[in-house]
C-alpha atoms as a PDB file:
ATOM      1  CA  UNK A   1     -25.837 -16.931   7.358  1.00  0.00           C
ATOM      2  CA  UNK A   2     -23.036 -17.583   4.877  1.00  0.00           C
ATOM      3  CA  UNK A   3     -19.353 -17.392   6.460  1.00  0.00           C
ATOM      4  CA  UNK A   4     -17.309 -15.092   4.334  1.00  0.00           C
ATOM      5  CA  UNK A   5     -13.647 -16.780   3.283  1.00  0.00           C
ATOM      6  CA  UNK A   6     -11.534 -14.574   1.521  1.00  0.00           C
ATOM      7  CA  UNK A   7      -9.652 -16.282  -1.225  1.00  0.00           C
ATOM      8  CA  UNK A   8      -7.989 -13.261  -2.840  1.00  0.00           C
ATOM      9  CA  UNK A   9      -3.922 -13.372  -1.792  1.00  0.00           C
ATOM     10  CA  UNK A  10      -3.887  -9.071  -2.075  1.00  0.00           C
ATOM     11  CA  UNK A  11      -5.769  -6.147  -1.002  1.00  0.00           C
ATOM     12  CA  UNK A  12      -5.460  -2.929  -3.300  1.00  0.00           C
ATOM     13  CA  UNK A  13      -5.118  -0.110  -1.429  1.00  0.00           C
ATOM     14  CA  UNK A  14      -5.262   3.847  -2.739  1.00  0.00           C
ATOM     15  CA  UNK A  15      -5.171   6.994  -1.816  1.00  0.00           C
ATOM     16  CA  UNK A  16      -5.755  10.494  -2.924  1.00  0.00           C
ATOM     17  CA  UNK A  17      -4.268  13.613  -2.094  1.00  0.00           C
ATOM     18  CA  UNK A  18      -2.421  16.933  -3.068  1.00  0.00           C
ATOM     19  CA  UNK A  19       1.051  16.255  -3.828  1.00  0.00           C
ATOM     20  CA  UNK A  20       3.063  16.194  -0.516  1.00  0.00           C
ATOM     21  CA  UNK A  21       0.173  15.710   1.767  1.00  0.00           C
ATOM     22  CA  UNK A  22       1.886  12.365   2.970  1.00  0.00           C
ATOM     23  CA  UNK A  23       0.283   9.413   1.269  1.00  0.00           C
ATOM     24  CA  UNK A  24       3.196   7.491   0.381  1.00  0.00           C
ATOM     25  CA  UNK A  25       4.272   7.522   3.935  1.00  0.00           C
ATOM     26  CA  UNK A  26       0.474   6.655   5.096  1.00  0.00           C
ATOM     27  CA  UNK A  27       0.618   3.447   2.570  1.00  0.00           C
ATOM     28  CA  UNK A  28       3.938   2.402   3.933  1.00  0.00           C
ATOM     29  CA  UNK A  29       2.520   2.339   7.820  1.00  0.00           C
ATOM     30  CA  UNK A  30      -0.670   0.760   6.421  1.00  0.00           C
ATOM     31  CA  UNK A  31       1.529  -1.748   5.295  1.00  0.00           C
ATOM     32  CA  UNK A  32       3.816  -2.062   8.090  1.00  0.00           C
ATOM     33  CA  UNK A  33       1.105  -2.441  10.489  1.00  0.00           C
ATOM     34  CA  UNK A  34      -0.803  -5.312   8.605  1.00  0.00           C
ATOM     35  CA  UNK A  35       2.792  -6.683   8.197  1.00  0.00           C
ATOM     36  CA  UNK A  36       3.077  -7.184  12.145  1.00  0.00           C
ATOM     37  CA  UNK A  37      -0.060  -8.612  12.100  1.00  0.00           C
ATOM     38  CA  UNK A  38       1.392 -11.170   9.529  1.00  0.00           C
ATOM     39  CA  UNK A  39      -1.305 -10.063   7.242  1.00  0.00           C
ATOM     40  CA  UNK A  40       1.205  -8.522   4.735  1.00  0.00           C
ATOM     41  CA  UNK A  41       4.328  -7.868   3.203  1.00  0.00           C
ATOM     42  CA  UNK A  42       5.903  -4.789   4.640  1.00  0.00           C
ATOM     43  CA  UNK A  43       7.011  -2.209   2.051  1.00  0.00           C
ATOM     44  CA  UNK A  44       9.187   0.789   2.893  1.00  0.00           C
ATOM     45  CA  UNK A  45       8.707   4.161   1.798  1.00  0.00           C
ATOM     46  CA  UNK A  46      11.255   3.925  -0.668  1.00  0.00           C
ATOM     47  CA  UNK A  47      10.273   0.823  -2.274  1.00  0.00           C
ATOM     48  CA  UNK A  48       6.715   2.465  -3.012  1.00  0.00           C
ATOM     49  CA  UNK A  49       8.224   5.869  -3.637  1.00  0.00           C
ATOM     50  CA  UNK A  50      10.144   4.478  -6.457  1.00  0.00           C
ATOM     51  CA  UNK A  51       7.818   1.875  -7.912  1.00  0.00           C
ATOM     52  CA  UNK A  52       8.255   1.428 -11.632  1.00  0.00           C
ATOM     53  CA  UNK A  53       4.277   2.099 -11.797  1.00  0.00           C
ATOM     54  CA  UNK A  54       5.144   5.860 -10.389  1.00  0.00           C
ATOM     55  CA  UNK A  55       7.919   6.762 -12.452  1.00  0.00           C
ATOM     56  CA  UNK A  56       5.993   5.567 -15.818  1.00  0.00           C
ATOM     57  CA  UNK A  57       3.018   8.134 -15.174  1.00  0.00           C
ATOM     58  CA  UNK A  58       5.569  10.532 -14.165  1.00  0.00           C
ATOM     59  CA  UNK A  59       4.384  10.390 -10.315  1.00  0.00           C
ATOM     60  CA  UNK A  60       7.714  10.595  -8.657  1.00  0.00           C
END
């Protein structure tokens, strides 16, 4: 059986939802949990809450 070795450095992760349903706030634990695991960089609410990529489809 073949071994599996990832060789991508990111994981895409999204989520759908009515608006104020909480999934900024689930993406930022997502990514503070795989950040104690050392498995990714942790980004606050804020940081995703105010990502360039939000404001230019008028998100946020």
């Amino acid at each position: 059986m073949a071994k599996f070795e990832r060789t991508k450095p990111h994981v895409n992760i999204g989520t759908i939802g009515h608006v104020d349903h909480g999934k900024t706030t689930l993406t930022a634990a997502i990514t503070k949990a795989l950040a104690l695991r050392g498995k990714a960089q942790r980004m606050n609410y804020e940081d995703i809450d105010n990502a360039p990529e939000e404001k230019a489809r008028g998100i946020t």
